[in-house]
N, C-alpha and C. Protein backbone atom coordinates (compact mmCIF):
# COMPACT_ATOMS: atom_id res chain seq x y z
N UNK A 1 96.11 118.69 98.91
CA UNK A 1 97.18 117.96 98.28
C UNK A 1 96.57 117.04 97.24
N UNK A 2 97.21 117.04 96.17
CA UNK A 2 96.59 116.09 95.01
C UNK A 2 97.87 115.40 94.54
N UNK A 3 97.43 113.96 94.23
CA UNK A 3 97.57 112.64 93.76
C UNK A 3 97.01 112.73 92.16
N UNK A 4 98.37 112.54 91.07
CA UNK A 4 97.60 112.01 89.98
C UNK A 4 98.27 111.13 89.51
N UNK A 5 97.78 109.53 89.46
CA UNK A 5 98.53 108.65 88.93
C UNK A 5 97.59 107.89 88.31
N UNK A 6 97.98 106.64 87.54
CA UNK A 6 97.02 105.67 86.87
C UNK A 6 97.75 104.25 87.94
N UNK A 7 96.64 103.36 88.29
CA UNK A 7 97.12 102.36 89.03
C UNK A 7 97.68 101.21 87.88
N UNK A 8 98.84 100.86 88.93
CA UNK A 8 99.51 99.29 88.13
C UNK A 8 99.36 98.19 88.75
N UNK A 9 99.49 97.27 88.30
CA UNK A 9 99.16 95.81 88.78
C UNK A 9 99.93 96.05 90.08
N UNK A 10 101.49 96.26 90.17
CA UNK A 10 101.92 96.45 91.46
C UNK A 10 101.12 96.87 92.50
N UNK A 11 100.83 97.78 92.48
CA UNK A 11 99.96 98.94 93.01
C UNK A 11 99.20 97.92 93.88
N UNK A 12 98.20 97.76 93.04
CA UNK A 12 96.98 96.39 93.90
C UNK A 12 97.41 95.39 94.46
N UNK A 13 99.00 94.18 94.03
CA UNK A 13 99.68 93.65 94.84
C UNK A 13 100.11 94.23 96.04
N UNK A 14 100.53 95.06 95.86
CA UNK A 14 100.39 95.89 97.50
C UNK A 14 99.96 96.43 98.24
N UNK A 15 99.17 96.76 98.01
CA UNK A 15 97.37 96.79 99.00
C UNK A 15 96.77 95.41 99.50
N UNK A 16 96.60 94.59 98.29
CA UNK A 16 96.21 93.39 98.66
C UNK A 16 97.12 92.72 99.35
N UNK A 17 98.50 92.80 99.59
CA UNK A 17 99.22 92.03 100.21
C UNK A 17 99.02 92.85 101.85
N UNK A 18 99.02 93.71 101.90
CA UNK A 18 98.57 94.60 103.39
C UNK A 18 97.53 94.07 104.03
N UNK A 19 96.49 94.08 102.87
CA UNK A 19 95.18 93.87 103.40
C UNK A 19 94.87 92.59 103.73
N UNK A 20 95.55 91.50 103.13
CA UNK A 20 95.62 90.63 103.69
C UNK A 20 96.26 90.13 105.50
N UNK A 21 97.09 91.23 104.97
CA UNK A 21 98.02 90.87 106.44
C UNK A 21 97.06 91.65 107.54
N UNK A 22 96.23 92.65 107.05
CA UNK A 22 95.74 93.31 108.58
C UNK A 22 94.26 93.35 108.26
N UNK A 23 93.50 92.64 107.54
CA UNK A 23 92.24 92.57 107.09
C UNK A 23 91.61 91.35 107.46
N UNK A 24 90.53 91.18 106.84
CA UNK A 24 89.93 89.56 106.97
C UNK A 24 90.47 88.09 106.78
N UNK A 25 91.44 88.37 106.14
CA UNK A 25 92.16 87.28 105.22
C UNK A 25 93.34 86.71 106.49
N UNK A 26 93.96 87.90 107.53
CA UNK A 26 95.08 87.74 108.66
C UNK A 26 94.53 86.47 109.72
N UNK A 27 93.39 86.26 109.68
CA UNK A 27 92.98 84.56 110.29
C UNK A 27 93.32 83.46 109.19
N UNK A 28 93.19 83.39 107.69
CA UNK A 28 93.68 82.85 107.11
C UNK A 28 95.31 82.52 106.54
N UNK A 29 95.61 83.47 106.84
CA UNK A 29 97.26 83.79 106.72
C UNK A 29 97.70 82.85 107.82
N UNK A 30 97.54 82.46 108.64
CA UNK A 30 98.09 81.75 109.88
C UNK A 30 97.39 80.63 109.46
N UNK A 31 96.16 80.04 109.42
CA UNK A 31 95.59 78.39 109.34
C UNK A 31 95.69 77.90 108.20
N UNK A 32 96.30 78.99 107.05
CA UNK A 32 96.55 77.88 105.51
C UNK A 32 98.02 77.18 106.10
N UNK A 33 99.03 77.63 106.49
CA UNK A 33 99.92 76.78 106.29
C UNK A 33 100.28 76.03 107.78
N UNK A 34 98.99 75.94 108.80
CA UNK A 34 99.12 74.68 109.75
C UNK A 34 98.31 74.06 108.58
N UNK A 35 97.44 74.39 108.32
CA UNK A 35 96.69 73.32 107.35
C UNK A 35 97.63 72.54 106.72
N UNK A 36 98.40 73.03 105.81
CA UNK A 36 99.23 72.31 105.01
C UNK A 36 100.24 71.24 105.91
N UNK A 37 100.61 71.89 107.01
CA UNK A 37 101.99 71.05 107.64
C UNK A 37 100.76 69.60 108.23
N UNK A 38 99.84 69.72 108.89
CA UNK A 38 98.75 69.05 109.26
C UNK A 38 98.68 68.00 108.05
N UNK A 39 98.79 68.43 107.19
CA UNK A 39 98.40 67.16 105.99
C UNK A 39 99.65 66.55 105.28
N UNK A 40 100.79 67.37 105.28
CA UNK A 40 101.80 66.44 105.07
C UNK A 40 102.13 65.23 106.31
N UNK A 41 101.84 65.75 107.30
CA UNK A 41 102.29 64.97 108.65
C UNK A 41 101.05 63.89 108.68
N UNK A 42 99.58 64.37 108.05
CA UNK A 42 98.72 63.27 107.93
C UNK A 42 99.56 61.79 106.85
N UNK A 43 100.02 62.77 106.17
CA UNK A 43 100.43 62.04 104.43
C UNK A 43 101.75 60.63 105.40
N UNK A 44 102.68 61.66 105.84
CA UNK A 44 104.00 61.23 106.84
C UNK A 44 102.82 59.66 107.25
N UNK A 45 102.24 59.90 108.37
CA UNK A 45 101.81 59.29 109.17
C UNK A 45 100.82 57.72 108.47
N UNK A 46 100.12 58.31 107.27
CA UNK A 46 99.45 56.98 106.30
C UNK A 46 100.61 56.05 105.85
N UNK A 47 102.20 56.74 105.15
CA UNK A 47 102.80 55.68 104.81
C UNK A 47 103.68 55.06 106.10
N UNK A 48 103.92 55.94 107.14
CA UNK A 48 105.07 55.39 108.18
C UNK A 48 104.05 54.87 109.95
N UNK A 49 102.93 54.46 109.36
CA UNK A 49 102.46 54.33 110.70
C UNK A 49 102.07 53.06 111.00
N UNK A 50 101.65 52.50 111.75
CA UNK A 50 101.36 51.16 112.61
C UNK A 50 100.89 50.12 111.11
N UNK A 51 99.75 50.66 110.65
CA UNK A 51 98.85 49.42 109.75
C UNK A 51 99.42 49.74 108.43
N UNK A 52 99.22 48.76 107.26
CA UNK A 52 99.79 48.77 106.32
C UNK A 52 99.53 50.35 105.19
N UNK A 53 100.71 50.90 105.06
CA UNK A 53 101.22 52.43 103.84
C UNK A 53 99.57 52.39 103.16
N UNK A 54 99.04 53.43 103.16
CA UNK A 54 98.02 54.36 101.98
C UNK A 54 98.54 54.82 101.56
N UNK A 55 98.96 54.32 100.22
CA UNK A 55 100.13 55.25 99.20
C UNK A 55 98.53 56.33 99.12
N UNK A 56 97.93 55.71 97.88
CA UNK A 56 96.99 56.44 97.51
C UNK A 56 96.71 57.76 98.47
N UNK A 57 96.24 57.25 99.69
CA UNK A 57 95.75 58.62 100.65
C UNK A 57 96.73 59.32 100.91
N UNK A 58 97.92 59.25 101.30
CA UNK A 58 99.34 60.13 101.49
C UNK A 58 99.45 61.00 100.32
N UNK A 59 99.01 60.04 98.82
CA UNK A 59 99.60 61.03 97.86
C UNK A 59 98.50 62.19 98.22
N UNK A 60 97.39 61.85 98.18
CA UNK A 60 96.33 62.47 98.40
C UNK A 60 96.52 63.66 98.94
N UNK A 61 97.12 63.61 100.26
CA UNK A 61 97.03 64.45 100.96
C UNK A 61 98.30 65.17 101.34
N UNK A 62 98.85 64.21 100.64
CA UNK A 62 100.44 65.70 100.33
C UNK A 62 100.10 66.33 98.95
N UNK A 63 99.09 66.16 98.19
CA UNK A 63 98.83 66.70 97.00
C UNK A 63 98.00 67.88 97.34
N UNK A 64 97.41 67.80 98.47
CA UNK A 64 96.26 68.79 99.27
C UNK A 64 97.32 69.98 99.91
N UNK A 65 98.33 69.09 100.35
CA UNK A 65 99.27 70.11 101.55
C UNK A 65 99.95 71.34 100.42
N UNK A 66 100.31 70.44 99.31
CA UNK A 66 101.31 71.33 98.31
C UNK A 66 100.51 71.90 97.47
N UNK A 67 99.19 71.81 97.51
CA UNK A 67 98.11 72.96 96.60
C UNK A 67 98.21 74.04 97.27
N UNK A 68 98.11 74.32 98.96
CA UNK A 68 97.81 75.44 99.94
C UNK A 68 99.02 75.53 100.08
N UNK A 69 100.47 75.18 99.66
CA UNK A 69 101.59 76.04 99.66
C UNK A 69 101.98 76.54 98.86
N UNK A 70 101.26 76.44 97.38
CA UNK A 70 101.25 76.95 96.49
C UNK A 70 100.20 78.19 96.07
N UNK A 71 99.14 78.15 96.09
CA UNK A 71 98.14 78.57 96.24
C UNK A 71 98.21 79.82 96.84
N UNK A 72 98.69 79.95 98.05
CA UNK A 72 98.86 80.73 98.94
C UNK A 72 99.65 82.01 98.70
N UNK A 73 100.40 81.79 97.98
CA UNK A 73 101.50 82.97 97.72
C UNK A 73 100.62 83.70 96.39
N UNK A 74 100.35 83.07 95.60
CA UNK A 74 99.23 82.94 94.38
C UNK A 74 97.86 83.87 94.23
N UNK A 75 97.43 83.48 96.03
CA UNK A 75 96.02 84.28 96.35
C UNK A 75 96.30 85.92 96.45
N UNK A 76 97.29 86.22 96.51
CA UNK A 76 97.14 87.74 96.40
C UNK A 76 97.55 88.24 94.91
N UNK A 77 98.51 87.41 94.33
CA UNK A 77 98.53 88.20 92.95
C UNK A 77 97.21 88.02 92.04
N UNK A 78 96.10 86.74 92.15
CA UNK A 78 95.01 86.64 91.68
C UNK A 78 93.77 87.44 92.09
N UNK A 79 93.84 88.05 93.53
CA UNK A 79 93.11 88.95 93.93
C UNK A 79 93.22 90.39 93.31
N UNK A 80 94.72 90.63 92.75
CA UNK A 80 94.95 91.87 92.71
C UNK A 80 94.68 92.10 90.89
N UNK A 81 94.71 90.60 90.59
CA UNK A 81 94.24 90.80 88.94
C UNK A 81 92.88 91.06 89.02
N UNK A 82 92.40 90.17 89.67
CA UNK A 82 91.02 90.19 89.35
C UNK A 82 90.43 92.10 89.74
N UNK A 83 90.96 92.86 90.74
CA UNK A 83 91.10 93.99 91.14
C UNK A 83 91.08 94.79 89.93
N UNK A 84 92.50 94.73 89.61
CA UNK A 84 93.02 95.62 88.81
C UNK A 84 92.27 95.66 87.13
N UNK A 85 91.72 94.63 86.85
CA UNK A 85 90.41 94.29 85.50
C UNK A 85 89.46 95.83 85.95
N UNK A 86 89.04 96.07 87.18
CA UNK A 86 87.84 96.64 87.05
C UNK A 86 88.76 98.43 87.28
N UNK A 87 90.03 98.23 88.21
CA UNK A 87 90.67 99.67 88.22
C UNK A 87 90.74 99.88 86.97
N UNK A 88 91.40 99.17 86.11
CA UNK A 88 92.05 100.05 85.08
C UNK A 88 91.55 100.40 83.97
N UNK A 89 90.36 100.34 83.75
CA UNK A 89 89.11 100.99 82.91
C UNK A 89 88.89 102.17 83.43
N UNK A 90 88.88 102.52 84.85
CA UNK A 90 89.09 103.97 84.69
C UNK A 90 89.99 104.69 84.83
N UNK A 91 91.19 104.48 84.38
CA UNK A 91 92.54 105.27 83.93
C UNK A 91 92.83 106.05 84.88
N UNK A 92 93.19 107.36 84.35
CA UNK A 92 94.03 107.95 85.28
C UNK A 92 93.03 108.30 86.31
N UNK A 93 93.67 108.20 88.11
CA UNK A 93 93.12 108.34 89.19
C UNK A 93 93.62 109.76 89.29
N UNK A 94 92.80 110.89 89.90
CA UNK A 94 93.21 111.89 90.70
C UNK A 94 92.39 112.01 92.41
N UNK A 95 93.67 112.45 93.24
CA UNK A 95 93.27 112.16 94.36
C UNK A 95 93.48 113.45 95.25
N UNK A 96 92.37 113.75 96.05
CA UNK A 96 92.25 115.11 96.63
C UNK A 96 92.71 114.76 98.16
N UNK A 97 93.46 114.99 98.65
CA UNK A 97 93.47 114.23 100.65
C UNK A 97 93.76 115.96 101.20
N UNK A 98 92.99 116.28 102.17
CA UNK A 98 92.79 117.31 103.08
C UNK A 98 92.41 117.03 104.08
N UNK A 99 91.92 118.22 104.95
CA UNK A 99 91.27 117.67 106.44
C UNK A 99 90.09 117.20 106.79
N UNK A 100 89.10 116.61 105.04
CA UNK A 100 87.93 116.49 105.28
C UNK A 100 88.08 114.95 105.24
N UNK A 101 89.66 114.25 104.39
CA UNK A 101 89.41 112.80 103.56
C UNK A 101 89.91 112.64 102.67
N UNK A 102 89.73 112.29 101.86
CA UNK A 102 90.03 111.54 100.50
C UNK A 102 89.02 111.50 99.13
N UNK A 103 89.21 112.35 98.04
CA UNK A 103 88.53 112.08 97.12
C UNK A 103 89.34 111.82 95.99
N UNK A 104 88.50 110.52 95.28
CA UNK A 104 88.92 110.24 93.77
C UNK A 104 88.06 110.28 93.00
N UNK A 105 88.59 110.65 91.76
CA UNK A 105 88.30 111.12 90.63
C UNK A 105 89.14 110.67 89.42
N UNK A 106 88.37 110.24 88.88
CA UNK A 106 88.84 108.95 87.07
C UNK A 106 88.01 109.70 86.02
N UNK A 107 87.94 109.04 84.98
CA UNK A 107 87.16 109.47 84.15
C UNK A 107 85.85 109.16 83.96
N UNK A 108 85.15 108.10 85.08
CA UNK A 108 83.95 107.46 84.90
C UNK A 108 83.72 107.49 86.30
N UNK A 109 84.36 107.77 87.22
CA UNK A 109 83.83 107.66 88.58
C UNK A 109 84.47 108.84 89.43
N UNK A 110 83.81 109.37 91.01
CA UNK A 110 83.73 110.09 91.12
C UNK A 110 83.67 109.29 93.17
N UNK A 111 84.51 109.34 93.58
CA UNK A 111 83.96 108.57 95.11
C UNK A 111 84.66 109.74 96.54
N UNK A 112 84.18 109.87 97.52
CA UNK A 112 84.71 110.43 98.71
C UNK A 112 84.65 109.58 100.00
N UNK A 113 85.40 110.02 100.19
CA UNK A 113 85.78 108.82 102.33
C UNK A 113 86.19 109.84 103.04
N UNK A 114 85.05 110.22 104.04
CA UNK A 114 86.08 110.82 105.08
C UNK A 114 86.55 109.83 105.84
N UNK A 115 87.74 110.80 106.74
CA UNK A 115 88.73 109.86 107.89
C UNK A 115 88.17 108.68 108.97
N UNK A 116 86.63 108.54 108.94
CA UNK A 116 86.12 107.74 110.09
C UNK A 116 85.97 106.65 108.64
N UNK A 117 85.57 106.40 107.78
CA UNK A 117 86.02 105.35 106.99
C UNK A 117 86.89 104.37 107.16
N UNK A 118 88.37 105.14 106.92
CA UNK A 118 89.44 104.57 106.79
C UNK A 118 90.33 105.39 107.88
N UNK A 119 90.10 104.75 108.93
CA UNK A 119 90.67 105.11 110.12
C UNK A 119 92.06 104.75 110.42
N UNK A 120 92.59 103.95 109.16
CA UNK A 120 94.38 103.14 109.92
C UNK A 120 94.59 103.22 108.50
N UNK A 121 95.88 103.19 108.66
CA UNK A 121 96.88 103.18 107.26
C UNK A 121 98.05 102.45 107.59
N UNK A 122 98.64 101.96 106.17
CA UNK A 122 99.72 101.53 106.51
C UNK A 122 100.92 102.04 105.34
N UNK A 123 102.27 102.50 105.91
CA UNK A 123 102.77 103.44 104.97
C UNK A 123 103.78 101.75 104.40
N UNK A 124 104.07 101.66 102.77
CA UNK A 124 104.67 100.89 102.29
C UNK A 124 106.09 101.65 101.47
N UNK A 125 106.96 100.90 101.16
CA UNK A 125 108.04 101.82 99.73
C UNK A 125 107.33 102.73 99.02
N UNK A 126 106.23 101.95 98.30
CA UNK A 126 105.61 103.02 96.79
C UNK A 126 104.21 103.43 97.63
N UNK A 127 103.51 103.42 98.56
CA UNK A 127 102.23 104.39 98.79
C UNK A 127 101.73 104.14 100.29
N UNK A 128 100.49 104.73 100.42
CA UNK A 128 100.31 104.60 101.46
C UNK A 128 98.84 104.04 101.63
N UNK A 129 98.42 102.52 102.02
CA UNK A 129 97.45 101.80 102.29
C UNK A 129 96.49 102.53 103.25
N UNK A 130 95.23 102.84 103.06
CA UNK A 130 94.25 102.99 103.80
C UNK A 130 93.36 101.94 104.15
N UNK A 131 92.98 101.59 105.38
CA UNK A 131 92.57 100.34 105.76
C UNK A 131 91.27 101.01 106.49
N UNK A 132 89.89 99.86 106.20
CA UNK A 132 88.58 100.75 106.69
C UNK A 132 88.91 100.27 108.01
N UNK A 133 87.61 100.70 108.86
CA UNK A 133 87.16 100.32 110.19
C UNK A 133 86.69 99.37 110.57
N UNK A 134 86.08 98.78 109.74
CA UNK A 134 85.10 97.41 110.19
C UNK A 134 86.19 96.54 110.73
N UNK A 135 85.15 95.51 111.39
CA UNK A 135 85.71 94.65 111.99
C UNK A 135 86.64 93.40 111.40
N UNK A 136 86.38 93.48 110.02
CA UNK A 136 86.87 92.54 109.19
C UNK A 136 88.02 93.27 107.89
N UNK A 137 88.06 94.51 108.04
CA UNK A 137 88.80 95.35 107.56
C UNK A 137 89.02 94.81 106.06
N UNK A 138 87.91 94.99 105.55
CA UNK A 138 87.58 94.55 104.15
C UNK A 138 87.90 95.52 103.18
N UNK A 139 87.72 96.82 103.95
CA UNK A 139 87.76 98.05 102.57
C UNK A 139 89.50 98.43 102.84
N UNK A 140 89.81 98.66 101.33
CA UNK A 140 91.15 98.92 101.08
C UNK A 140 91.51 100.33 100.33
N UNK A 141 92.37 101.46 100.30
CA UNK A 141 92.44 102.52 99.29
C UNK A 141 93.86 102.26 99.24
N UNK A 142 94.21 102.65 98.52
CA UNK A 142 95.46 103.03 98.14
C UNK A 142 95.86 104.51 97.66
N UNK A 143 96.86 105.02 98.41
CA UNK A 143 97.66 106.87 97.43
C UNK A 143 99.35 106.23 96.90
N UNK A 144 99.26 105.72 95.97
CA UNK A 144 100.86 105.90 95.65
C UNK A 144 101.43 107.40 95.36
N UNK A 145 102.91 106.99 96.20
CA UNK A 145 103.39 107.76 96.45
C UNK A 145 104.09 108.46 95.00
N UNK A 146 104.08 107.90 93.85
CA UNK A 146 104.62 108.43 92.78
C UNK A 146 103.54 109.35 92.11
N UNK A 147 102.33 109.05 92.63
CA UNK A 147 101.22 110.33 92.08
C UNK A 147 101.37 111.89 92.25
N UNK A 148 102.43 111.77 93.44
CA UNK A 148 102.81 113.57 94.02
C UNK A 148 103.35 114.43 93.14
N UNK A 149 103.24 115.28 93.01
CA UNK A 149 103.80 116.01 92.14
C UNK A 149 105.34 116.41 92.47
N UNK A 150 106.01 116.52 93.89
CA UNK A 150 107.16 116.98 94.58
C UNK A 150 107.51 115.75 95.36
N UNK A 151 108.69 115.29 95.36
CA UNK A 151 109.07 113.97 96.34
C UNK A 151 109.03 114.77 97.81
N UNK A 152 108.88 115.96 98.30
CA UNK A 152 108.61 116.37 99.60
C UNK A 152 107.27 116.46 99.76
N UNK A 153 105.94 116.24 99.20
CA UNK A 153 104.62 116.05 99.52
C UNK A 153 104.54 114.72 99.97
N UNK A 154 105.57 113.79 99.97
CA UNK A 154 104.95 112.53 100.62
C UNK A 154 105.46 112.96 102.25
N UNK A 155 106.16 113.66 102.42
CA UNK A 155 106.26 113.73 104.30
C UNK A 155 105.13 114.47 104.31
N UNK A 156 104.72 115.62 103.84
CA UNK A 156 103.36 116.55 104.20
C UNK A 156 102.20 115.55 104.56
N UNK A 157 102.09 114.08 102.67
CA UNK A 157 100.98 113.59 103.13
C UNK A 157 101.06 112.91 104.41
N UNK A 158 102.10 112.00 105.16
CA UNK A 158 102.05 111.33 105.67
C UNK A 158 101.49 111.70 107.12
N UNK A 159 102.45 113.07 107.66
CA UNK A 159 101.61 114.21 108.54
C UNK A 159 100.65 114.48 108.92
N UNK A 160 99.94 114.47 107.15
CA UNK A 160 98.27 114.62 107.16
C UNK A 160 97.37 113.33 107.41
N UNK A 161 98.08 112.05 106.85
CA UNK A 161 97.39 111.43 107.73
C UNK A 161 97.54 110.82 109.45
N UNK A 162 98.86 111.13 109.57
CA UNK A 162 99.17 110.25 111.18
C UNK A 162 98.06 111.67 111.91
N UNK A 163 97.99 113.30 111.01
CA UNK A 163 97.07 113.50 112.25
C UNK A 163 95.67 113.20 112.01
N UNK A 164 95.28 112.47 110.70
CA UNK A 164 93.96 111.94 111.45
C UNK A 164 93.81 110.28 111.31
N UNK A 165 94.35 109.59 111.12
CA UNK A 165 94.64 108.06 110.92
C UNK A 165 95.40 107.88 112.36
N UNK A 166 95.29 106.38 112.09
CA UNK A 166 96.47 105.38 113.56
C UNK A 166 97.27 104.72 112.35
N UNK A 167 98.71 104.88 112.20
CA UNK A 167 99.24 104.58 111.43
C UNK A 167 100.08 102.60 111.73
N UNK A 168 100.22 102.33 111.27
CA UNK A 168 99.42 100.71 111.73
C UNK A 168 101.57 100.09 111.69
């Protein structure tokens, strides 16, 4: 089965937003925003507490709380730019998936993964996330689903991978 598409910024927003959620980043996804509530309630607590208001330190640290609630939503579309700078120099992707894996092919590069690689996937609207093995689930692929040539090759691919992937 072959994949031929060129990746879009979307594209990498949604990988990176996966990969965040089931990768290295899913311990950070949970302690940025106690962090934040932690420091407004620090901020709360400097002007409304026993000894005399720290404006200064409250601002301080509601200025800290509202960087990491901002920030946060931020970190994946800046991940996926910074991403997508080095994808999209090599243009159009073609993608081979059979019973051996996954190969791509651009105009400057040339890469293969078999299935013990990228052992879990996760199926989204537009493609389907491949997520590695490691323990920190750092490596990411992506197959959008608009690369197919037939809108009935995305049930075939999906088939092909639940039988060799854990579909997540």
């Amino acid at each position: 089965m072959e994949l031929v598409y060129t990746p879009t910024r979307e594209d990498l927003v949604d990988a990176v937003r996966v990969q965040m959620r089931y990768g290295p980043f899913r311990v950070l996804r949970r302690l940025i925003p106690v962090a934040a509530v932690l420091a407004f309630l620090a901020a709360a607590l400097l002007l409304t507490g026993p000894r005399e208001p720290d404006v200064g330190g409250a601002v301080l640290l509601a200025g800290l709380g509202l960087l990491v609630v901002v920030l946060m939503p931020l970190a994946v579309r800046l991940t996926a730019r910074q991403v997508y700078a080095m994808v999209a120099r090599q243009g159009e992707h073609r993608a081979s998936v059979d019973e051996d894996g996954v190969r791509w092919v651009t105009g400057i590069s040339e890469t293969a993964a078999r299935w013990q690689l990228t052992p879990r996937y996760i199926e989204t609207p537009t493609q389907f996330v491949l997520l590695s093995g490691d323990k920190g689930g750092a490596g990411v692929a992506a197959l959008p689903k608009r690369g197919l040539a037939d809108p009935a090759d995305v049930e075939r691919l999906r088939a092909l991978l639940d039988r060799h992937l854990t579909r997540m």
